[in-house]
Protein backbone atom coordinates (compact mmCIF):
# COMPACT_ATOMS: atom_id res chain seq x y z
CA UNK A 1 1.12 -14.55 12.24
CA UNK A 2 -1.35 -15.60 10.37
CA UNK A 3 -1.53 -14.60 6.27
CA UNK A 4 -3.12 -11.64 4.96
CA UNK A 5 -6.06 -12.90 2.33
CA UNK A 6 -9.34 -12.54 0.59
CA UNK A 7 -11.28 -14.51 3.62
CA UNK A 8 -11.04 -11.07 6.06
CA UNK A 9 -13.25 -9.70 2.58
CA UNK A 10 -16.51 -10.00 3.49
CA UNK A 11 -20.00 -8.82 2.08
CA UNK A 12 -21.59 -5.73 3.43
CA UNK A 13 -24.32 -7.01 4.01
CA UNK A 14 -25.66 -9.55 6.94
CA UNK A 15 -27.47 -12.43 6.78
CA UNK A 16 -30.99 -10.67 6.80
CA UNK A 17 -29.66 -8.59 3.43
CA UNK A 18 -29.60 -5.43 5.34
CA UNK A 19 -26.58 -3.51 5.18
CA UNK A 20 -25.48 -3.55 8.34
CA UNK A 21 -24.39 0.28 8.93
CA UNK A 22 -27.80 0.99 8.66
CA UNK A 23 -28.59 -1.35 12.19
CA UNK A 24 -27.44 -1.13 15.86
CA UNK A 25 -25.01 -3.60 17.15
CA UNK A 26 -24.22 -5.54 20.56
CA UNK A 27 -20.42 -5.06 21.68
CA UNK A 28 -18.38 -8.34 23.06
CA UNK A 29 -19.54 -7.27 26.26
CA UNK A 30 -22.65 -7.15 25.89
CA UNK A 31 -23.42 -3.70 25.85
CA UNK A 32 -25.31 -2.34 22.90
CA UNK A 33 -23.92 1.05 21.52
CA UNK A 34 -25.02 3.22 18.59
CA UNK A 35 -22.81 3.36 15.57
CA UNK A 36 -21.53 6.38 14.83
CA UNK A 37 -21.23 6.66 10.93
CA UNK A 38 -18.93 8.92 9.10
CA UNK A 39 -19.18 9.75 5.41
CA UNK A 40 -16.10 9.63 3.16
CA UNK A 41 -16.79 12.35 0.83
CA UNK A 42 -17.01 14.84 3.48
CA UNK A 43 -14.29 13.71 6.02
CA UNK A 44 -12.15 12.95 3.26
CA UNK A 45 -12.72 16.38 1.63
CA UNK A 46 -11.69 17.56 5.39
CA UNK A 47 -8.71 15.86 5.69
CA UNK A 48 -7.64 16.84 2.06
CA UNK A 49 -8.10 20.85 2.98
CA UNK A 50 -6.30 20.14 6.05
CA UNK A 51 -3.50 18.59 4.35
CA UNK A 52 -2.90 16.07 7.55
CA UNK A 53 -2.41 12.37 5.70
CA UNK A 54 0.62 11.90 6.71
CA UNK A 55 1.76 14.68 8.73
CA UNK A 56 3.12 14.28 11.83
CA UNK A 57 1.62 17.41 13.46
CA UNK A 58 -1.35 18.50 15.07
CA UNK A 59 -4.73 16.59 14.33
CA UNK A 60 -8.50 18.15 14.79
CA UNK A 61 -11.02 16.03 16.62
CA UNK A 62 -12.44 15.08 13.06
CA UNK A 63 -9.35 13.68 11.95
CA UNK A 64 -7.93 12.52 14.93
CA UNK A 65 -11.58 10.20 15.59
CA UNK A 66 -10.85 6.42 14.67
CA UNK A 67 -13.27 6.24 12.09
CA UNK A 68 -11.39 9.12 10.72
CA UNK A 69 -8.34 7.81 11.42
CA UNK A 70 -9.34 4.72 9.24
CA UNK A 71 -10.48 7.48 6.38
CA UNK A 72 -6.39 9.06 6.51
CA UNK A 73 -5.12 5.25 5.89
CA UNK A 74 -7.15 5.01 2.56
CA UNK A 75 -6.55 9.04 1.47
CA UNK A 76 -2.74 8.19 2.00
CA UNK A 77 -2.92 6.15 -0.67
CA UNK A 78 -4.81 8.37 -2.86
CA UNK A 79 -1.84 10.73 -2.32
CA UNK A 80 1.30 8.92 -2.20
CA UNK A 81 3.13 8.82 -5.44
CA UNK A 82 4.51 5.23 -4.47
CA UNK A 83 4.04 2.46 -2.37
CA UNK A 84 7.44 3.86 -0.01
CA UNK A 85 5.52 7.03 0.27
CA UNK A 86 2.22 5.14 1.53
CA UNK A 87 3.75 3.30 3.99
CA UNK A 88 6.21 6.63 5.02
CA UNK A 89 2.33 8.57 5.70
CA UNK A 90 0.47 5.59 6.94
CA UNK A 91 3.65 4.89 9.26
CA UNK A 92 2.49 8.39 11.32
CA UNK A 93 -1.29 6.90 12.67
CA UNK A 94 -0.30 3.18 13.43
CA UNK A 95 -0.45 2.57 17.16
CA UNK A 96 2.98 2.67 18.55
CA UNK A 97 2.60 -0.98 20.16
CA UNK A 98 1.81 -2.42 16.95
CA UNK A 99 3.88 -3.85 14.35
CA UNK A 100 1.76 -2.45 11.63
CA UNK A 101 3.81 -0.14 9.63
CA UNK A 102 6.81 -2.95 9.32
CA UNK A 103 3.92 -5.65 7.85
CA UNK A 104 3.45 -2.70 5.09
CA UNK A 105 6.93 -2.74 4.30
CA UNK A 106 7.18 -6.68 3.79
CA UNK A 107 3.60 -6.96 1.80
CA UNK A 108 2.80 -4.29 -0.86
CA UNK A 109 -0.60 -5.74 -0.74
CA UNK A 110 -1.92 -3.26 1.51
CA UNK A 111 -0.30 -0.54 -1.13
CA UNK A 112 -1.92 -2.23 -3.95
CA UNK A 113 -5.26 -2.31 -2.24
CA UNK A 114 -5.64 0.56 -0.66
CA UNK A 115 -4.89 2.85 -4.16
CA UNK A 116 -7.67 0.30 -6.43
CA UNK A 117 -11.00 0.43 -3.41
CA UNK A 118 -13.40 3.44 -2.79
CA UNK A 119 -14.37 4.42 0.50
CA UNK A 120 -18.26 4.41 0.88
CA UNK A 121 -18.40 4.97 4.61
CA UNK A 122 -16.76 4.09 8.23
CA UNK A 123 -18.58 3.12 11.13
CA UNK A 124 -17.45 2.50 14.86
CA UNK A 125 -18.95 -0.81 15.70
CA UNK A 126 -16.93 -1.95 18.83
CA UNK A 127 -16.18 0.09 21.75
CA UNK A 128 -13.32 -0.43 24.84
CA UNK A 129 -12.91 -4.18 23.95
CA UNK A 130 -11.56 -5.57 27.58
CA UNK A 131 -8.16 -8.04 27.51
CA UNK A 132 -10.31 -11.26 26.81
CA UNK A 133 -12.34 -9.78 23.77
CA UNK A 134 -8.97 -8.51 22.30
CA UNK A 135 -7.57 -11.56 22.30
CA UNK A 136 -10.22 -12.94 20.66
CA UNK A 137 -10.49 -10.45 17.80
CA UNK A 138 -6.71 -10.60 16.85
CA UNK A 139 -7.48 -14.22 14.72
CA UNK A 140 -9.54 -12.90 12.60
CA UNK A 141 -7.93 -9.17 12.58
CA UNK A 142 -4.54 -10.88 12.13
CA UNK A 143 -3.24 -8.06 14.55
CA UNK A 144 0.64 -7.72 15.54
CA UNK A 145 -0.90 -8.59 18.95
CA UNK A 146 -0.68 -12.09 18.04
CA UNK A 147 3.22 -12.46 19.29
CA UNK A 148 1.76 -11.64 22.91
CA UNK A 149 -0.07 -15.22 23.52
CA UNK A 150 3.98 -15.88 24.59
CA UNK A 151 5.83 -13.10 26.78
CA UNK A 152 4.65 -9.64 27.33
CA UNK A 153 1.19 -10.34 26.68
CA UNK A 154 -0.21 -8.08 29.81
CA UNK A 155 2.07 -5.32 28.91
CA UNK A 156 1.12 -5.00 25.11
CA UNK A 157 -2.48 -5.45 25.78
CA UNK A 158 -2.98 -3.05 28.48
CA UNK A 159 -1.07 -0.24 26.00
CA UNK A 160 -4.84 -0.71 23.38
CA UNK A 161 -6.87 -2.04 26.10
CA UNK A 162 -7.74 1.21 28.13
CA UNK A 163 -9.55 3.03 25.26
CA UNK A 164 -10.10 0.98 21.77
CA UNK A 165 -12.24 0.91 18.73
CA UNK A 166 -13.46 -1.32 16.01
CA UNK A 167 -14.35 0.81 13.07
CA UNK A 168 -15.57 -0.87 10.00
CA UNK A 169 -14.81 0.60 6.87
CA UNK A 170 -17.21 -0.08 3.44
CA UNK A 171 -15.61 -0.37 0.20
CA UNK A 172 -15.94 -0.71 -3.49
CA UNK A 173 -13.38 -1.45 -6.24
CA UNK A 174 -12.28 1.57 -8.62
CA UNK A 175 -13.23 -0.57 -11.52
CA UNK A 176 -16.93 -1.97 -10.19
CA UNK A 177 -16.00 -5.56 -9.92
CA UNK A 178 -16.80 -7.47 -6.76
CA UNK A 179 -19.37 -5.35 -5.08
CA UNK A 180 -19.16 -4.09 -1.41
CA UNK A 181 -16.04 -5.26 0.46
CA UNK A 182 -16.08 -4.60 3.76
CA UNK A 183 -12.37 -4.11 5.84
CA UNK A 184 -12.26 -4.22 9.87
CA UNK A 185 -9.63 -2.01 12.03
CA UNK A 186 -8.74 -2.01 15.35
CA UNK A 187 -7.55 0.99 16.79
CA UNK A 188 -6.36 2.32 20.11
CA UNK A 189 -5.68 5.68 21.81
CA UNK A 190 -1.76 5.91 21.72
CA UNK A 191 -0.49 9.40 23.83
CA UNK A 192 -4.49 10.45 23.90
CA UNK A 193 -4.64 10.14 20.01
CA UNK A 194 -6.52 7.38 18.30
CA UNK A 195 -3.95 4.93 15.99
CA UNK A 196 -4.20 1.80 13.63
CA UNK A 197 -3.37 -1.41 15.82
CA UNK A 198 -4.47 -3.84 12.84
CA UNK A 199 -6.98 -4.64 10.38
């Protein structure tokens, strides 16, 4: 598995010095798909009225969408009173073929992270990545699907490869230093409800 650090950081903007929420993008496949953007102030402000970080129950479309999704990881931390109670909330959207929730519970990075960044926006870049282009992504996503190049590869990878999601989230730091960070998740529908696989 490889190590969570600062080299999956990288600048919001591309090489051209656009920010690149603001373009279209091509898919692994080749197919090119609109992004769909979703702001943080007013998803977030939804999610807070609804009171659903963390709850097991019944999600709206808005807050059950994986950009959304990625939004209830970040407001968990906003709401948790501890790093237990961040990984308890955050433990109720991770995919349930992913080993997610139990990397939380051995690095209190993610905690510390998550409760010092501002969300400035989430965007769906990738759409229904097939077997080959999940494979791929899990190097640089460091995703619990990395166990699966050994046995039960095909049965782990079908469970996020029939509907998936890359969603992109843009960040700043609480105190201004660093500029835009920019954090990417993989998600999969888990029981017809999108879920964190990895970041």
């Amino acid at each position: 598995m490889p190590s969570r650090n600062t080299d999956r950081l990288v600048s919001a903007a591309d090489e051209s010095g656009r920010n690149p929420t603001m373009n279209r993008t091509t898919g692994g496949g080749g197919k090119q798909i609109r992004r769909r953007e979703f702001f943080a102030a007013g998803v977030a402000a939804t999610l807070g009225g609804a009171g659903c970080v963390g709850a097991g129950g019944d999600a709206s479309p808005l807050t059950d969408a994986p950009a959304a999704v990625v939004l209830r990881y970040y407001h968990a931390a906003d709401r948790a009173g501890d790093a237990d109670e961040f990984i308890n909330g955050v433990a109720t959207i991770v995919h349930s073929a992913s080993t997610f929730d139990r990397r939380l519970k051995t690095d209190r990075s993610y905690w510390t992270e998550a409760r010092t960044v501002v969300v400035e926006g989430v965007t769906v870049v990738e759409e229904n990545l097939g077997d080959e282009q999940l494979v791929d992504r899990v190097g640089f996503l460091g995703a619990s699907v990395l166990p699966l190049y050994g046995e039960g590869l095909s049965a782990e990878l079908d469970a996020i490869a029939g509907e998936n999601a890359v969603v992109r989230a843009t960040l700043t730091r609480r105190d201004g230093s660093g500029g835009e960070l920019v954090r990417e998740w993989l998600l999969a529908t888990d029981d017809g409800r999108w879920r964190l696989v990895w970041e």
